[in-house]
Protein backbone atom coordinates (compact mmCIF):
# COMPACT_ATOMS: atom_id res chain seq x y z
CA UNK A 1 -88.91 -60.48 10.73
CA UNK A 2 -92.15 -60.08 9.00
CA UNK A 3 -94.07 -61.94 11.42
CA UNK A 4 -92.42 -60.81 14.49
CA UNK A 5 -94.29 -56.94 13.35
CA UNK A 6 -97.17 -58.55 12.30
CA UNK A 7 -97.67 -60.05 15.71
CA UNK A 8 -96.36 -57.18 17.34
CA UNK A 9 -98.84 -55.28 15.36
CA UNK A 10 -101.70 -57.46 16.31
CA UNK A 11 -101.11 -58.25 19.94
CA UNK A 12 -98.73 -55.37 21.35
CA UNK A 13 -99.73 -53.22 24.04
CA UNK A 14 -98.90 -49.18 23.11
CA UNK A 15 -99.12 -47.06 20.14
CA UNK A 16 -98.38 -45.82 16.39
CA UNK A 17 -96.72 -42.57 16.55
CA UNK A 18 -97.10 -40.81 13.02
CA UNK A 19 -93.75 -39.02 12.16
CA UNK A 20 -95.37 -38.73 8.30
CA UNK A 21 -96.00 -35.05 8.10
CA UNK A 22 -95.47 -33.84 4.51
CA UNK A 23 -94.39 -30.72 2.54
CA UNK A 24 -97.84 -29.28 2.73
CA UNK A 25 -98.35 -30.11 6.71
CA UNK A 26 -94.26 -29.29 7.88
CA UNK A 27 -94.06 -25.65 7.89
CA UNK A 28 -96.91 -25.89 10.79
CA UNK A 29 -94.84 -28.91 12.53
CA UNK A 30 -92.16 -26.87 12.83
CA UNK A 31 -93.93 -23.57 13.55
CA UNK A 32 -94.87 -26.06 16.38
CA UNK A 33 -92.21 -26.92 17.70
CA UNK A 34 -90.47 -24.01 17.68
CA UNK A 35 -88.82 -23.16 14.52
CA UNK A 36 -90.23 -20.85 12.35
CA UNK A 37 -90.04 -19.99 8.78
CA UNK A 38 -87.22 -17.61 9.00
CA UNK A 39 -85.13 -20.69 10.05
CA UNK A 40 -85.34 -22.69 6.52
CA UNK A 41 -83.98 -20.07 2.97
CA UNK A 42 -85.87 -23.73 1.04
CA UNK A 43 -87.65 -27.14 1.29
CA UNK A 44 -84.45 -28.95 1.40
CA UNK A 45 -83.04 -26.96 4.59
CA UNK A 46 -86.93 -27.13 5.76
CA UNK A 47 -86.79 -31.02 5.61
CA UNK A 48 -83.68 -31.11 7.24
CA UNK A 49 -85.78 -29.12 10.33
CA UNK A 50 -87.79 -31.63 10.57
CA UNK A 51 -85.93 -34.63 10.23
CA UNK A 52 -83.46 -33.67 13.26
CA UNK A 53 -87.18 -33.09 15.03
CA UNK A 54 -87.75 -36.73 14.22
CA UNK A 55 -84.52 -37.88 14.64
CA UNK A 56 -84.59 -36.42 18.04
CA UNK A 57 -88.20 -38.19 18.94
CA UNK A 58 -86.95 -41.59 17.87
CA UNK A 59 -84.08 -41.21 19.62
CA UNK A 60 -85.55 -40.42 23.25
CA UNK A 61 -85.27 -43.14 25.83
CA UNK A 62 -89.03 -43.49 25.68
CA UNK A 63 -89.46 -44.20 22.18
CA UNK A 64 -89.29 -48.00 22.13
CA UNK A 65 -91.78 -51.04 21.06
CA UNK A 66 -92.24 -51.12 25.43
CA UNK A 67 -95.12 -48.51 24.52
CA UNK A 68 -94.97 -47.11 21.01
CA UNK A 69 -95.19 -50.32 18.39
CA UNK A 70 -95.11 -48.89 15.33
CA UNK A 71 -94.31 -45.40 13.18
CA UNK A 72 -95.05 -43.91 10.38
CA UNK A 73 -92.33 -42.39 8.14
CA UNK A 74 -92.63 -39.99 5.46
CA UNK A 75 -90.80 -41.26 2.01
CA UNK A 76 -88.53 -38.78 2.71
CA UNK A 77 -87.10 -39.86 6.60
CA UNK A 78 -87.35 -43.65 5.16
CA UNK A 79 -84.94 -42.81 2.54
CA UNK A 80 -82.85 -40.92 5.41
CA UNK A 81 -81.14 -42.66 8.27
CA UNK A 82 -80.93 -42.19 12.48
CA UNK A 83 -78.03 -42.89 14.06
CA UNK A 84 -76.16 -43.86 11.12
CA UNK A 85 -78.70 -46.57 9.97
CA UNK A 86 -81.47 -46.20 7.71
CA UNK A 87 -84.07 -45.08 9.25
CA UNK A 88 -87.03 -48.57 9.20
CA UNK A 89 -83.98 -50.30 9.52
CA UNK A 90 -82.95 -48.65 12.94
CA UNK A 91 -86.38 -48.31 14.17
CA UNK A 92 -86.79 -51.97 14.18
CA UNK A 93 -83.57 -52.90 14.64
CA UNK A 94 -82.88 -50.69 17.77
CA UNK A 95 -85.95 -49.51 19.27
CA UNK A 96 -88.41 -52.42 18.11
CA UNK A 97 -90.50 -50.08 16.99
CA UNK A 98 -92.57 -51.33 13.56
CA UNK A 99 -92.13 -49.21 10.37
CA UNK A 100 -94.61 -47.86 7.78
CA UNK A 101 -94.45 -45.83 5.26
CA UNK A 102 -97.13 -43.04 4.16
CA UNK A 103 -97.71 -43.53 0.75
CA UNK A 104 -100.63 -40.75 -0.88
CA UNK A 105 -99.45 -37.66 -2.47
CA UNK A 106 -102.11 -35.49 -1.23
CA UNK A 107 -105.75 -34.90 -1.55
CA UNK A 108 -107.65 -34.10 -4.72
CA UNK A 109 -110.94 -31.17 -4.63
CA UNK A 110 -113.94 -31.80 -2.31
CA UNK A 111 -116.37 -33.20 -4.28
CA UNK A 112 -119.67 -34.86 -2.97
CA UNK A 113 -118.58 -34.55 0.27
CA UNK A 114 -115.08 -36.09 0.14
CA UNK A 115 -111.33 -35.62 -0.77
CA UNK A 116 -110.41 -38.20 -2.45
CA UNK A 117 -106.56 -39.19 -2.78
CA UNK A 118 -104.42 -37.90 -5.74
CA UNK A 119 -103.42 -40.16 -8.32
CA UNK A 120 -100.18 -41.92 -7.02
CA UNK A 121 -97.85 -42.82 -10.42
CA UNK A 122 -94.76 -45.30 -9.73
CA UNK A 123 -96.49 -46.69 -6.63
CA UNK A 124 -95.29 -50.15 -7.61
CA UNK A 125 -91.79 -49.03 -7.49
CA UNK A 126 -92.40 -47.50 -4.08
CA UNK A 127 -93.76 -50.41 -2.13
CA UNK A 128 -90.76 -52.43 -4.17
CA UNK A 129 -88.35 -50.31 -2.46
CA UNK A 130 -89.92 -49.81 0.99
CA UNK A 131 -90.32 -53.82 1.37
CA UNK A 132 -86.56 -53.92 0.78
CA UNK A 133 -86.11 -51.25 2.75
CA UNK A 134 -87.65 -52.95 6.04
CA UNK A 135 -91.04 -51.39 5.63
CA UNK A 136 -94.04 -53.11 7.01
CA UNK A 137 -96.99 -51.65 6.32
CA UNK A 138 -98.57 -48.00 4.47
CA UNK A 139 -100.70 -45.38 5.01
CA UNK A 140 -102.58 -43.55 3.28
CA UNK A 141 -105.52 -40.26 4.05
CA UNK A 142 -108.43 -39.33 2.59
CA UNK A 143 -110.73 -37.20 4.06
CA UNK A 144 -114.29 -37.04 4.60
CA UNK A 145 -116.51 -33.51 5.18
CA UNK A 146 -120.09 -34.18 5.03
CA UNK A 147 -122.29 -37.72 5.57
CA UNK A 148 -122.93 -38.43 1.89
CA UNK A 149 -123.19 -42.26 1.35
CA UNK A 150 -122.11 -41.79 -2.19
CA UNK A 151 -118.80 -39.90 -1.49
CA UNK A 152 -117.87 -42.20 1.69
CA UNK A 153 -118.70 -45.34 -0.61
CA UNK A 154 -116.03 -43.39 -3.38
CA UNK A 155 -113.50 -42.50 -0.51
CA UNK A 156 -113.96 -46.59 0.85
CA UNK A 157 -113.95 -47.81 -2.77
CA UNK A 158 -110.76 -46.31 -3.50
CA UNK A 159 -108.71 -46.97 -0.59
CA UNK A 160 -109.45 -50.46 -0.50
CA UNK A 161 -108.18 -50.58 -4.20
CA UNK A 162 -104.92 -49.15 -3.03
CA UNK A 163 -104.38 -51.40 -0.30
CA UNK A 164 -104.89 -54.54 -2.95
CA UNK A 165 -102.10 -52.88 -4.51
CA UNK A 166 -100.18 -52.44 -0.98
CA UNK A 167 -100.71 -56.36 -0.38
CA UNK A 168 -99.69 -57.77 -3.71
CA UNK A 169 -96.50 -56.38 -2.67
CA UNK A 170 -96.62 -58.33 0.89
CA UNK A 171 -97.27 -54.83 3.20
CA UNK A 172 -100.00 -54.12 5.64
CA UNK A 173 -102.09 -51.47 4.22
CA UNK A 174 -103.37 -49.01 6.91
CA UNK A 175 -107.07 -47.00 5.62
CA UNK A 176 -107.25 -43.62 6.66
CA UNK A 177 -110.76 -42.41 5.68
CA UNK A 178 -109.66 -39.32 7.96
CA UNK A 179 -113.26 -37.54 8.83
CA UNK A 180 -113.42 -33.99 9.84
CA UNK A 181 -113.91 -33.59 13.44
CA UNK A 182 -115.61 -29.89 12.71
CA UNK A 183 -118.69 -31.03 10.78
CA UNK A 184 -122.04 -30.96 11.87
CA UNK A 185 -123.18 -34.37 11.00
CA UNK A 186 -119.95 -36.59 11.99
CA UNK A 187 -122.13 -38.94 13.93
CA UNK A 188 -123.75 -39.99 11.29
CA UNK A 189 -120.88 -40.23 8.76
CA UNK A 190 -119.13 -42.70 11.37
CA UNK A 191 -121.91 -44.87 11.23
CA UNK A 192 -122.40 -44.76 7.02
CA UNK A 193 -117.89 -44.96 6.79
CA UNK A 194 -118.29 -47.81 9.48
CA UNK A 195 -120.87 -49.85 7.07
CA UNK A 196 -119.17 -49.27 3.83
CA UNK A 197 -115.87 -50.85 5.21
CA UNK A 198 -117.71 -53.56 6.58
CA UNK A 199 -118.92 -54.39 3.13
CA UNK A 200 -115.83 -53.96 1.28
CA UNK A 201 -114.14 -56.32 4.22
CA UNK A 202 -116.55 -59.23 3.32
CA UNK A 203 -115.10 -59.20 -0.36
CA UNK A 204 -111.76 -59.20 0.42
CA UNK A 205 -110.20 -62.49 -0.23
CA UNK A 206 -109.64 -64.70 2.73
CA UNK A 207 -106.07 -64.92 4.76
CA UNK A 208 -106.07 -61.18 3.79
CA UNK A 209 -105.22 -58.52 6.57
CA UNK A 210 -105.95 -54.29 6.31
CA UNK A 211 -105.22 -52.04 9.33
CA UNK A 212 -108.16 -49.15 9.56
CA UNK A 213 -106.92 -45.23 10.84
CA UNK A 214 -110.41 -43.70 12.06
CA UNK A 215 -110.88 -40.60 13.43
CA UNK A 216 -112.20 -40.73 17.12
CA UNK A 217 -115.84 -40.98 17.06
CA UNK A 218 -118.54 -38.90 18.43
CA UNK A 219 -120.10 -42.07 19.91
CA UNK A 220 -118.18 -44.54 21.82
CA UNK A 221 -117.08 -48.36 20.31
CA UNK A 222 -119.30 -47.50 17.16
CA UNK A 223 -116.56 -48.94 15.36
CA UNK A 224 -116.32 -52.12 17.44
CA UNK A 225 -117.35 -54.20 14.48
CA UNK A 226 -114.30 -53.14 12.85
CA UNK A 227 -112.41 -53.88 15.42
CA UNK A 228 -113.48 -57.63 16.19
CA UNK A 229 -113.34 -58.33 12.05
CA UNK A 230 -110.83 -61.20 11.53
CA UNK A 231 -109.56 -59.05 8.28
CA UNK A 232 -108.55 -56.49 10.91
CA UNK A 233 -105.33 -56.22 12.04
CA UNK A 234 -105.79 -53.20 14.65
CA UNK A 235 -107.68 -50.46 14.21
CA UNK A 236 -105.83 -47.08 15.10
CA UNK A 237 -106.85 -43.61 16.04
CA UNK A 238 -106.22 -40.17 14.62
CA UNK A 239 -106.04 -37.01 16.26
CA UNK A 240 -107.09 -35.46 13.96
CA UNK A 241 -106.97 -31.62 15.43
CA UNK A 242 -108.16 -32.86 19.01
CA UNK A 243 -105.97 -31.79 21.88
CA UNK A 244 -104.03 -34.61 23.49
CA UNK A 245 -106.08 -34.44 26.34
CA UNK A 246 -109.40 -34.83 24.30
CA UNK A 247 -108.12 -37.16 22.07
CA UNK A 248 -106.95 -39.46 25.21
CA UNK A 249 -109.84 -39.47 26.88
CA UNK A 250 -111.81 -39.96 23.52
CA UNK A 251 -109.42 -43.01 23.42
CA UNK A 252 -110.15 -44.61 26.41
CA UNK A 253 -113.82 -44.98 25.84
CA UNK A 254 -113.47 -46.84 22.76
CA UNK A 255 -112.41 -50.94 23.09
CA UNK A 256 -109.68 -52.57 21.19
CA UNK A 257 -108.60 -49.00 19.43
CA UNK A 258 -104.97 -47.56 20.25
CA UNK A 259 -103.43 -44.45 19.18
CA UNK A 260 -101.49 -43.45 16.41
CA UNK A 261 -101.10 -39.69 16.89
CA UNK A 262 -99.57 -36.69 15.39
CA UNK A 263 -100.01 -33.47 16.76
CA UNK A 264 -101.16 -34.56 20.26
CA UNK A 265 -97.74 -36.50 19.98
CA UNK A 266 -95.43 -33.74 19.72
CA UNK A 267 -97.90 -31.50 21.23
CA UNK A 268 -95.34 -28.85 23.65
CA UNK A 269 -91.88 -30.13 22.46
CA UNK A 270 -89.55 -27.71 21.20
CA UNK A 271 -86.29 -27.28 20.03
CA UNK A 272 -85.65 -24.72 22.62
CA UNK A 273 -85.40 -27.34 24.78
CA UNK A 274 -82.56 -29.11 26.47
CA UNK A 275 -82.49 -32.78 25.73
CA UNK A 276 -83.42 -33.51 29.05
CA UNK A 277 -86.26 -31.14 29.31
CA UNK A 278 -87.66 -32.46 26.08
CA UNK A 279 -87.03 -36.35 26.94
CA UNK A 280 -88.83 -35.78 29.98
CA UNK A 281 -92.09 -34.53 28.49
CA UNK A 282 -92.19 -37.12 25.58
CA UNK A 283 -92.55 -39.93 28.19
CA UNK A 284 -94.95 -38.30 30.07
CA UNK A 285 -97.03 -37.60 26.70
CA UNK A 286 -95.85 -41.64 25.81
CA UNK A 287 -97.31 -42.34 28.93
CA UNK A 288 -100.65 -40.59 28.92
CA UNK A 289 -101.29 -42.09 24.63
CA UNK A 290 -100.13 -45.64 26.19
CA UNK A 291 -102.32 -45.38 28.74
CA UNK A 292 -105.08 -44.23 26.87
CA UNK A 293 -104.67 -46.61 24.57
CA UNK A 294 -104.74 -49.68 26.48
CA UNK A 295 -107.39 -48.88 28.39
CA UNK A 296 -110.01 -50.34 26.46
């Protein structure tokens, strides 16, 4: 099973959709898509929100490995289940979709520049469970807001020390050295985040594989070294705050990247809508991220 997502992973033609939105990120989600605070009295009626809004998403005739490969799952949907299975098991098992698992607990205070992620106790026992759970690979975000080669070497640094701990444990790690599409000097922190991976790639042992999630760049393919590094499984986009229609065409100008979008994902879906108005829009919005994404 392993190697069936690992070459789906490598060679498959779609997407990652990123179901992984958190406590902190949900209430927004759900603002979103059309249920608002008043609708939740507490975080366990809140999760339930948006785990029928997931439920629903994975469910949709669209939402197979035809187009989207992969998803990411928050701990608490993979400890939940669709359709009466648990819920990597059914993704896989049903829709052939491949299923990770975001693992950080949040961001600690900018300092030099970055946001490094918060200290992660009993991560052994996660990635114990998620493997037997069906889980594939991991993700985790950190986020960069200002070119400063000394915080972007920390934020590097530091995930590539949690994805040695994410492969002992025979997952994929995915990077997300998230950086902030609002700051003035992004250019140039793609180009200093693009070099520091490089170099942390060359010590990584051989036969080793890390999946990189990059925020779309200002300038086109500048991560192209990334992407044609044997230690690279795929290299996957962010949104990031772009509309889907920026962040597609952003896409499409950049080789050998696909998607793996939030927001621009669920971008106009609501729970307002019948099943067949909201069906109907998520392949059209599957459609437009496949299409970006293959482009390349």
């Amino acid at each position: 099973m392993h190697q069936d997502m690992a070459a789906q992973m490598r060679n498959g033609n779609g997407f990652i959709a990123a179901l992984d939105q958190s406590g902190g990120s949900t209430p927004k989600a759900l603002r979103l898509y059309g249920v608002d605070d008043s609708a939740y009295a507490n975080d366990a009626e809140m999760f339930d929100h948006i785990h029928a809004m997931r439920a629903r998403i994975v469910d949709a005739p669209a939402f197979t490995g035809a187009k989207v490969i992969g998803a990411i799952l928050f701990e608490m949907t993979m400890n939940r289940e669709f359709s009466g299975q648990p819920a990597a098991s059914y993704l896989w098992n049903e829709r052939r979709v491949v299923p990770f698992l975001k693992i950080d607990k949040g961001l600690e205070a900018e300092a030099d520049g970055v946001q490094l992620l918060k200290d992660m106790p009993g991560l052994d026992a996660l990635l114990y469970r998620a493997k037997g759970l069906g889980i594939f690979g991991t993700k985790e975000r950190s986020v960069i807001n200002m070119a400063s080669p000394t915080g972007i070497e920390a934020i590097v640094a530091q995930q590539f020390a949690v994805a040695k701990q994410v492969l002992s444990h025979g997952l994929v790690p995915i990077l997300e050295p998230e950086i902030n599409i609002n700051i003035a000097d992004k250019a140039h922190a793609e180009v200093l985040l693009r070099d520091a991976i490089l170099r942390h790639l060359d010590d990584m042992p051989e036969g080793q594989e890390v999946m990189l999630k990059l925020t779309l760049p200002d300038d086109a393919n500048v991560y192209q070294a990334l992407v044609d590094h044997p230690k690279v499984m795929r290299v996957v986009a962010l949104s990031g705050g772009y509309s889907r229609a920026e962040a597609t065409a952003r896409l499409s100008k950049n080789t050998g990247i696909i998607a793996s979008f939030s927001r621009a994902l669920t971008e106009g879906l609501s729970a307002q809508q019948s099943d067949a108005e909201f069906n109907t829009l998520l392949s059209s919005t599957i459609e437009d991220i496949f299409a970006a994404s293959v482009a390349g």
